[in-house]
C-alpha atoms as a PDB file:
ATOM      1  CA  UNK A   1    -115.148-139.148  68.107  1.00  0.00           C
ATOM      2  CA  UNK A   2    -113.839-140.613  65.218  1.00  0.00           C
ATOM      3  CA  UNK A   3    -109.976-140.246  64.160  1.00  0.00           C
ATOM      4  CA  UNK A   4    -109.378-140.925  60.602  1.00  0.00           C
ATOM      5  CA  UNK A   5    -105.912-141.856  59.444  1.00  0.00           C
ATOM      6  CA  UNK A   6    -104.491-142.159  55.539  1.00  0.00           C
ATOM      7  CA  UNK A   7    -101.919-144.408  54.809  1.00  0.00           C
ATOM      8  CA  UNK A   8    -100.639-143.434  50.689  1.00  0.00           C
ATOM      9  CA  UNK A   9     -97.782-145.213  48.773  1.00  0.00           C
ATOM     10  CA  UNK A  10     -96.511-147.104  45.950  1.00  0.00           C
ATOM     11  CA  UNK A  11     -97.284-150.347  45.261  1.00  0.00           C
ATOM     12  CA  UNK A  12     -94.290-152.637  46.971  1.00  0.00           C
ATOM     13  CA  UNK A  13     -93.585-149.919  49.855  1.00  0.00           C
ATOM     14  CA  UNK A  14     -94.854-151.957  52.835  1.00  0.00           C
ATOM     15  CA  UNK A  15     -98.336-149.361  53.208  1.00  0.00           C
ATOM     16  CA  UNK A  16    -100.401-152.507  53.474  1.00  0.00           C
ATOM     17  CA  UNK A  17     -98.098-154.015  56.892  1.00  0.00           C
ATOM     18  CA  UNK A  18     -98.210-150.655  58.326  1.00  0.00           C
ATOM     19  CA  UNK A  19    -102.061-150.774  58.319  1.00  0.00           C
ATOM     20  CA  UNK A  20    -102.065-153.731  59.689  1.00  0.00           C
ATOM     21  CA  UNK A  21     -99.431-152.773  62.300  1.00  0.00           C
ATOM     22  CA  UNK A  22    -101.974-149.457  63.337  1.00  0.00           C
ATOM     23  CA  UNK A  23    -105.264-151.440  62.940  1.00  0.00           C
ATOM     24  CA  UNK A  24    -103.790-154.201  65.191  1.00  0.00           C
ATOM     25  CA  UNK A  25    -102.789-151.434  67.503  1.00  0.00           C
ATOM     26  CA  UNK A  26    -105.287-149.848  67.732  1.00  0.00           C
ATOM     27  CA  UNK A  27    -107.889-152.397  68.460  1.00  0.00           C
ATOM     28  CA  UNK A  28    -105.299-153.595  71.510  1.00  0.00           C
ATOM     29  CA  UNK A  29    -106.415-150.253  73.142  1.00  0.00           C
ATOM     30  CA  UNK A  30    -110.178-151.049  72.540  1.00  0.00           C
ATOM     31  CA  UNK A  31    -111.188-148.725  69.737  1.00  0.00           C
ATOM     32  CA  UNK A  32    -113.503-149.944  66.734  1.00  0.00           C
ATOM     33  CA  UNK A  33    -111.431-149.946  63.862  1.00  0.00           C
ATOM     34  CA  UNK A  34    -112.201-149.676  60.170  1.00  0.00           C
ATOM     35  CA  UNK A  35    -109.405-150.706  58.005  1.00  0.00           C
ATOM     36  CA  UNK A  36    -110.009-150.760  54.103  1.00  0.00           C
ATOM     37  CA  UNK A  37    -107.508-150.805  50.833  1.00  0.00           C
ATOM     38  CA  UNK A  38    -107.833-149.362  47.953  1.00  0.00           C
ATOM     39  CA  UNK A  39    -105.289-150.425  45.529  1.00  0.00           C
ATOM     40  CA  UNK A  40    -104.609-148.606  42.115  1.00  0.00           C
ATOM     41  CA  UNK A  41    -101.856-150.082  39.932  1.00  0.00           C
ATOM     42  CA  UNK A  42     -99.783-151.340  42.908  1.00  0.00           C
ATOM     43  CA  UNK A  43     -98.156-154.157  41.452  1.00  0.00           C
ATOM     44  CA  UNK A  44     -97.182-151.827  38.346  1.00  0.00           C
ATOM     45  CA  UNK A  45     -95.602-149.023  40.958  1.00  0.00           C
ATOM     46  CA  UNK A  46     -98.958-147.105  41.333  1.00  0.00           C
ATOM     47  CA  UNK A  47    -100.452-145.342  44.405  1.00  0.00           C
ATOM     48  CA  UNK A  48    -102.000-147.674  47.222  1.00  0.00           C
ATOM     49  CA  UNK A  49    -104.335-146.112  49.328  1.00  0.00           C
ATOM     50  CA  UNK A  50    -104.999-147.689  52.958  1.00  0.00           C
ATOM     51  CA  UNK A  51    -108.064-145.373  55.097  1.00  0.00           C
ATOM     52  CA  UNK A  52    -107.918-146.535  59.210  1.00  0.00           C
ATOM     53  CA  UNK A  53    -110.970-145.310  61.249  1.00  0.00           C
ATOM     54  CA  UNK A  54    -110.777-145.955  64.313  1.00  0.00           C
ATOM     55  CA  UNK A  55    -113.199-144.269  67.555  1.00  0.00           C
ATOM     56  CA  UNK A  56    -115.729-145.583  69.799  1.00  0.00           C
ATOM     57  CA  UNK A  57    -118.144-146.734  66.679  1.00  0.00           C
ATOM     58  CA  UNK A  58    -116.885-146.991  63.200  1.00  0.00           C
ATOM     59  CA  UNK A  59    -119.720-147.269  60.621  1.00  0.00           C
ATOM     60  CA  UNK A  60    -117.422-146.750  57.665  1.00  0.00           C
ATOM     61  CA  UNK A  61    -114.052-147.299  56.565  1.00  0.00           C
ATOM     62  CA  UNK A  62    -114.242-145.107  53.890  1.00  0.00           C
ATOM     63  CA  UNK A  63    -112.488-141.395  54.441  1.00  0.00           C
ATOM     64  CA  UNK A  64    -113.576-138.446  52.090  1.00  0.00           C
ATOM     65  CA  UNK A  65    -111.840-135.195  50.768  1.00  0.00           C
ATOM     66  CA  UNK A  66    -111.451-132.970  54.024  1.00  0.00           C
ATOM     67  CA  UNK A  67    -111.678-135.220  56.536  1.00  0.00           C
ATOM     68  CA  UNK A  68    -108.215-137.172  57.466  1.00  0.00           C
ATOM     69  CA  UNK A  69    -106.551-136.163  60.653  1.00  0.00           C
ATOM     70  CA  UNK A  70    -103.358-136.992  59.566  1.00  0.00           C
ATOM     71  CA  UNK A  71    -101.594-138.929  55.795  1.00  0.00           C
ATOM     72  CA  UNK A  72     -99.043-140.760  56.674  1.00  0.00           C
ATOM     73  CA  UNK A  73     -97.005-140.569  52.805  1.00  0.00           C
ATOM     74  CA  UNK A  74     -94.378-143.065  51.615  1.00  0.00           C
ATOM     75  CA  UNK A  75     -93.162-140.657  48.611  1.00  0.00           C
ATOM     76  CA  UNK A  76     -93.923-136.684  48.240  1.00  0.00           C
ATOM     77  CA  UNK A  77     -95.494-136.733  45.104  1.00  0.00           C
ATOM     78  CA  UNK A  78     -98.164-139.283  46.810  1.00  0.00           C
ATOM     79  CA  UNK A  79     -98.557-137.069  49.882  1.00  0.00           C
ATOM     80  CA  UNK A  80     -99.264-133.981  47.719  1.00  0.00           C
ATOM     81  CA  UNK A  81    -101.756-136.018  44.716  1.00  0.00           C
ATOM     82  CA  UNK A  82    -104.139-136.559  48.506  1.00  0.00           C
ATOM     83  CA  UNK A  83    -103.372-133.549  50.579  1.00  0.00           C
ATOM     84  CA  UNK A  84    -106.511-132.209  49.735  1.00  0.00           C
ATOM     85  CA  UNK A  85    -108.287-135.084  52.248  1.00  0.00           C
ATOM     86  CA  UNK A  86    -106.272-133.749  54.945  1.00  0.00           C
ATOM     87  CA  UNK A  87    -108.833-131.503  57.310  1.00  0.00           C
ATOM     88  CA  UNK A  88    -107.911-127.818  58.278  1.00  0.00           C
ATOM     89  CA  UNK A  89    -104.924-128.590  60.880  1.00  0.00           C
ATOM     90  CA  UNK A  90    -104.603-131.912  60.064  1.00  0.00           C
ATOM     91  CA  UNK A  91    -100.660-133.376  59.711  1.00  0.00           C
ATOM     92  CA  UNK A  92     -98.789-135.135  57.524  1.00  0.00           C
ATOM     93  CA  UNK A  93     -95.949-136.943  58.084  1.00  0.00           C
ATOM     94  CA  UNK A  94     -94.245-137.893  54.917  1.00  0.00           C
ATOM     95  CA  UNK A  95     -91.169-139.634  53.251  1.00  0.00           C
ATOM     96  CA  UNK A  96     -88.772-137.089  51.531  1.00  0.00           C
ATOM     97  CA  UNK A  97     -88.095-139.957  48.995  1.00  0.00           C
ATOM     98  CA  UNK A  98     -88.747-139.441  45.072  1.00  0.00           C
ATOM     99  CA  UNK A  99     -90.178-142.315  43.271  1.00  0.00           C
ATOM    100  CA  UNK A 100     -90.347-141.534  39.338  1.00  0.00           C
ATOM    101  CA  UNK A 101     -94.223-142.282  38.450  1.00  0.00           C
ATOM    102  CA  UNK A 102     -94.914-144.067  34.766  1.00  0.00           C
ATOM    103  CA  UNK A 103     -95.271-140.429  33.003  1.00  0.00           C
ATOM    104  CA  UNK A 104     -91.695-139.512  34.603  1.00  0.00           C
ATOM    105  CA  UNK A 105     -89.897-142.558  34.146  1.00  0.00           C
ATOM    106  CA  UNK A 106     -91.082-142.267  29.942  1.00  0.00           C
ATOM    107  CA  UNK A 107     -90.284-138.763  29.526  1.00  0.00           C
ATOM    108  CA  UNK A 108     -93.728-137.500  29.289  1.00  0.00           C
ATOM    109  CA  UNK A 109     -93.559-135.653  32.321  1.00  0.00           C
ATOM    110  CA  UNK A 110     -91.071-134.470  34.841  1.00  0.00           C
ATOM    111  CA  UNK A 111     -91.022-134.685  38.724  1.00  0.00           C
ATOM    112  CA  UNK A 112     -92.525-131.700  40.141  1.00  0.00           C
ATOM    113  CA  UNK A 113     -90.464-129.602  42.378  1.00  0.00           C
ATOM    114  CA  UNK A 114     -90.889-128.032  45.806  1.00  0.00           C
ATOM    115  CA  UNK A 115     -93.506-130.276  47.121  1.00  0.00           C
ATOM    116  CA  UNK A 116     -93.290-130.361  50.711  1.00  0.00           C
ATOM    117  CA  UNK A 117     -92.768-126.201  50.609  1.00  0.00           C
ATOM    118  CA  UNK A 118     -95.936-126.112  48.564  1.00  0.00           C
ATOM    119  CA  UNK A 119     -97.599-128.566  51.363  1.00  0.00           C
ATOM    120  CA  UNK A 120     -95.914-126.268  54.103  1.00  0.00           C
ATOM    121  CA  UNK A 121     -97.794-123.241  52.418  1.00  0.00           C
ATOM    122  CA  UNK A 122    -101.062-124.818  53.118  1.00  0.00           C
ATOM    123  CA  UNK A 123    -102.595-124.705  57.069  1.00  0.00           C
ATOM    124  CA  UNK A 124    -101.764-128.543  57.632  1.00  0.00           C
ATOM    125  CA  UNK A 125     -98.591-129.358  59.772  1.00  0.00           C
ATOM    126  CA  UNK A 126     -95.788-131.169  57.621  1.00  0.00           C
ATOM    127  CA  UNK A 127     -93.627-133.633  59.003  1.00  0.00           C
ATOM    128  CA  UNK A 128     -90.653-134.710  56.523  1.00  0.00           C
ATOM    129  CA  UNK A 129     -88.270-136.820  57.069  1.00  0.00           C
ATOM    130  CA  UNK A 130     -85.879-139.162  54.657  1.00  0.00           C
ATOM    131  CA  UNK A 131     -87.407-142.267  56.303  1.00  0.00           C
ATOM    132  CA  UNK A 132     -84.747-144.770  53.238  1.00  0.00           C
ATOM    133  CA  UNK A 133     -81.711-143.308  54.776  1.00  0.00           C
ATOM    134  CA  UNK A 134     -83.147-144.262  58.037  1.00  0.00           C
ATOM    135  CA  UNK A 135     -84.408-147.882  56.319  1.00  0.00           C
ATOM    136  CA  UNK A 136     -80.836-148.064  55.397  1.00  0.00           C
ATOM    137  CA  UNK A 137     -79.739-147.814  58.624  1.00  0.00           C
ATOM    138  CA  UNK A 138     -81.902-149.768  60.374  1.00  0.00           C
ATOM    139  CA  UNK A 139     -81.174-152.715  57.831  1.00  0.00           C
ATOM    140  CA  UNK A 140     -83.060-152.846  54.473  1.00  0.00           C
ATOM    141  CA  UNK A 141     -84.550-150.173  52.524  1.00  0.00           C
ATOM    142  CA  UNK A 142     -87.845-152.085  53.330  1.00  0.00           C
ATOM    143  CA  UNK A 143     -87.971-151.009  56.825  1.00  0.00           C
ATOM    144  CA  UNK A 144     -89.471-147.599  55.670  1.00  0.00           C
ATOM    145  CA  UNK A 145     -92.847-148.180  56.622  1.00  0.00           C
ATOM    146  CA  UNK A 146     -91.609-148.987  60.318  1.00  0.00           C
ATOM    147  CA  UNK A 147     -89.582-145.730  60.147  1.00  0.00           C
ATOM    148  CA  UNK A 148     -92.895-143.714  59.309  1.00  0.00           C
ATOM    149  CA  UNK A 149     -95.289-145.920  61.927  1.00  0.00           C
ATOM    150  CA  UNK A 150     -92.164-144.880  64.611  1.00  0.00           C
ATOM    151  CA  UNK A 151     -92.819-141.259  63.651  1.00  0.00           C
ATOM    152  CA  UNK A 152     -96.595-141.455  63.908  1.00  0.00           C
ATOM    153  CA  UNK A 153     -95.905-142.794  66.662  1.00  0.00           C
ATOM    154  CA  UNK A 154     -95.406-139.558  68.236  1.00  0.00           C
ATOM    155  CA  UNK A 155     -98.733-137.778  67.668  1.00  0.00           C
ATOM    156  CA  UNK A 156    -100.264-140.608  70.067  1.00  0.00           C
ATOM    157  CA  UNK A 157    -101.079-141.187  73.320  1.00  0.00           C
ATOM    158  CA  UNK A 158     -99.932-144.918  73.605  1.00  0.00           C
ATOM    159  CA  UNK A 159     -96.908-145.765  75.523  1.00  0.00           C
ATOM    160  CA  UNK A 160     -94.283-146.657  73.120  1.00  0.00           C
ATOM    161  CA  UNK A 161     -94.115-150.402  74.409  1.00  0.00           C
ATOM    162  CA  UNK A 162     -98.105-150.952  73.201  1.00  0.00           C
ATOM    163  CA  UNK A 163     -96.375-150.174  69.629  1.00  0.00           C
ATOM    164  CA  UNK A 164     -93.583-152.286  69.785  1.00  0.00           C
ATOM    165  CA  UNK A 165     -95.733-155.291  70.905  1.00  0.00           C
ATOM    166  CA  UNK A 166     -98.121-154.888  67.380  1.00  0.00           C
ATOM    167  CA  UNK A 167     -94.611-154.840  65.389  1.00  0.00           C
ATOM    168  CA  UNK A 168     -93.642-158.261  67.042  1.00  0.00           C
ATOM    169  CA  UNK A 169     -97.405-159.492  66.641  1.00  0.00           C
ATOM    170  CA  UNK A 170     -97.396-157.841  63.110  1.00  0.00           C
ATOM    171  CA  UNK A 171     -93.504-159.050  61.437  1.00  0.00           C
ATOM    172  CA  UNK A 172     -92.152-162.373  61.092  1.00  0.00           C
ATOM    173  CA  UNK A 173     -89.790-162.934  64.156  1.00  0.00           C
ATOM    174  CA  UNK A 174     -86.962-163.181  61.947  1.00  0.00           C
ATOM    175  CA  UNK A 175     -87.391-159.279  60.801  1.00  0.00           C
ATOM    176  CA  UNK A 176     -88.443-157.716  64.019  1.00  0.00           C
ATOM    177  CA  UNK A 177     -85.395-156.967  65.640  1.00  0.00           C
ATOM    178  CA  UNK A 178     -84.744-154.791  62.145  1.00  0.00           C
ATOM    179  CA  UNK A 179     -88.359-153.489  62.531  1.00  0.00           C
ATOM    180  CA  UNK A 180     -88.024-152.070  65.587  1.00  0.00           C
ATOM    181  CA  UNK A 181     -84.766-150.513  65.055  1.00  0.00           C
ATOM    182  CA  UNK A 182     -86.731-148.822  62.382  1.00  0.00           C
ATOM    183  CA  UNK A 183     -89.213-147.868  64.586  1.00  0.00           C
ATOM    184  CA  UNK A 184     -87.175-146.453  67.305  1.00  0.00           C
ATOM    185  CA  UNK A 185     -85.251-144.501  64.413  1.00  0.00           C
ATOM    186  CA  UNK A 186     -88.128-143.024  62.833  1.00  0.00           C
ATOM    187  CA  UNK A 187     -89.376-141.794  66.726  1.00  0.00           C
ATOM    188  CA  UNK A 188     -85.952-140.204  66.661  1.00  0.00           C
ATOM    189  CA  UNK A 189     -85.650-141.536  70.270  1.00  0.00           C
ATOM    190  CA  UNK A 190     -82.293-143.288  69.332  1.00  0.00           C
END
């Protein structure tokens, strides 16, 4: 059976390493895996889109409204503009972290409010967590997208070690001591 994952964020976030980091992942444990990028405006701070298929055979990459197992969400407003791909029961693990879209940051529209209780109304679990602070702590604000792969990391049945061997074959050597500190922090192991 296929598992499809959703990986949403703003341009500049790190979504596009933390595809790489799952896809790499989770070919190591001999799944066919679809990886494909759709990018919007993400050099200008718009939403980047990453779908990763992954099963026994993967014909498409592509994921469609209603069908995601779980969105993994750099920023709440992304998480809630794609909740509707999530499938009945599906999860979402997302970054509690406000980044002012275009509209916003001109005035023409404010941030909405109360988006992960409006997600937790909706029969999907919600998993929020302030993955900068984290980032922070780990050692650069970059680190986020290692925070949210860490917490992923949790609704899988891979051994924790399989992970932290795709973050040293996915980061240059010089960041992954940082990396997976982020990891570990966003498992909430340490």
């Amino acid at each position: 059976m296929t598992k499809n994952i959703m990986i949403v964020g703003v341009g500049g976030q790190g979504s596009l390493l933390a595809s790489k980091l799952l896809g790499h992942l989770l070919l190591s444990e001999g799944y066919d895996v679809k990886v494909s990028e759709v990018h919007g405006m993400s050099q200008r701070g718009g939403s980047v889109v990453t779908y990763v298929r992954f099963g026994e055979k993967v014909y498409s990459p592509i994921i469609d409204k209603g069908e995601a197992d779980v969105i993994v969400s750099f920023e709440k407003l992304e998480a809630a503009r794609y909740v509707e791909y999530l499938k009945k029961g599906g999860k979402i693990v997302v970054n509690t972290q406000e980044i002012d879209p275009m509209p916003v940051i001109t005035g023409a529209a404010l941030y909405p409010e109360h988006l992960i209780e409006k997600m937790q109304s909706l029969s999907i679990q919600v998993d929020a967590m302030d993955c900068l602070t984290l980032a922070n702590e780990a050692g650069s604000s970059k680190a986020v997208n290692l925070v949210l792969m860490g917490r992923l990391s949790r609704y899988f049945d891979i051994p924790i070690e399989k992970w932290q061997k795709a973050i040293d074959a996915c980061v240059p050597a010089k960041f992954a001591e940082m990396n997976q500190k982020a990891f570990l922090l966003g498992r909430g192991d340490e």
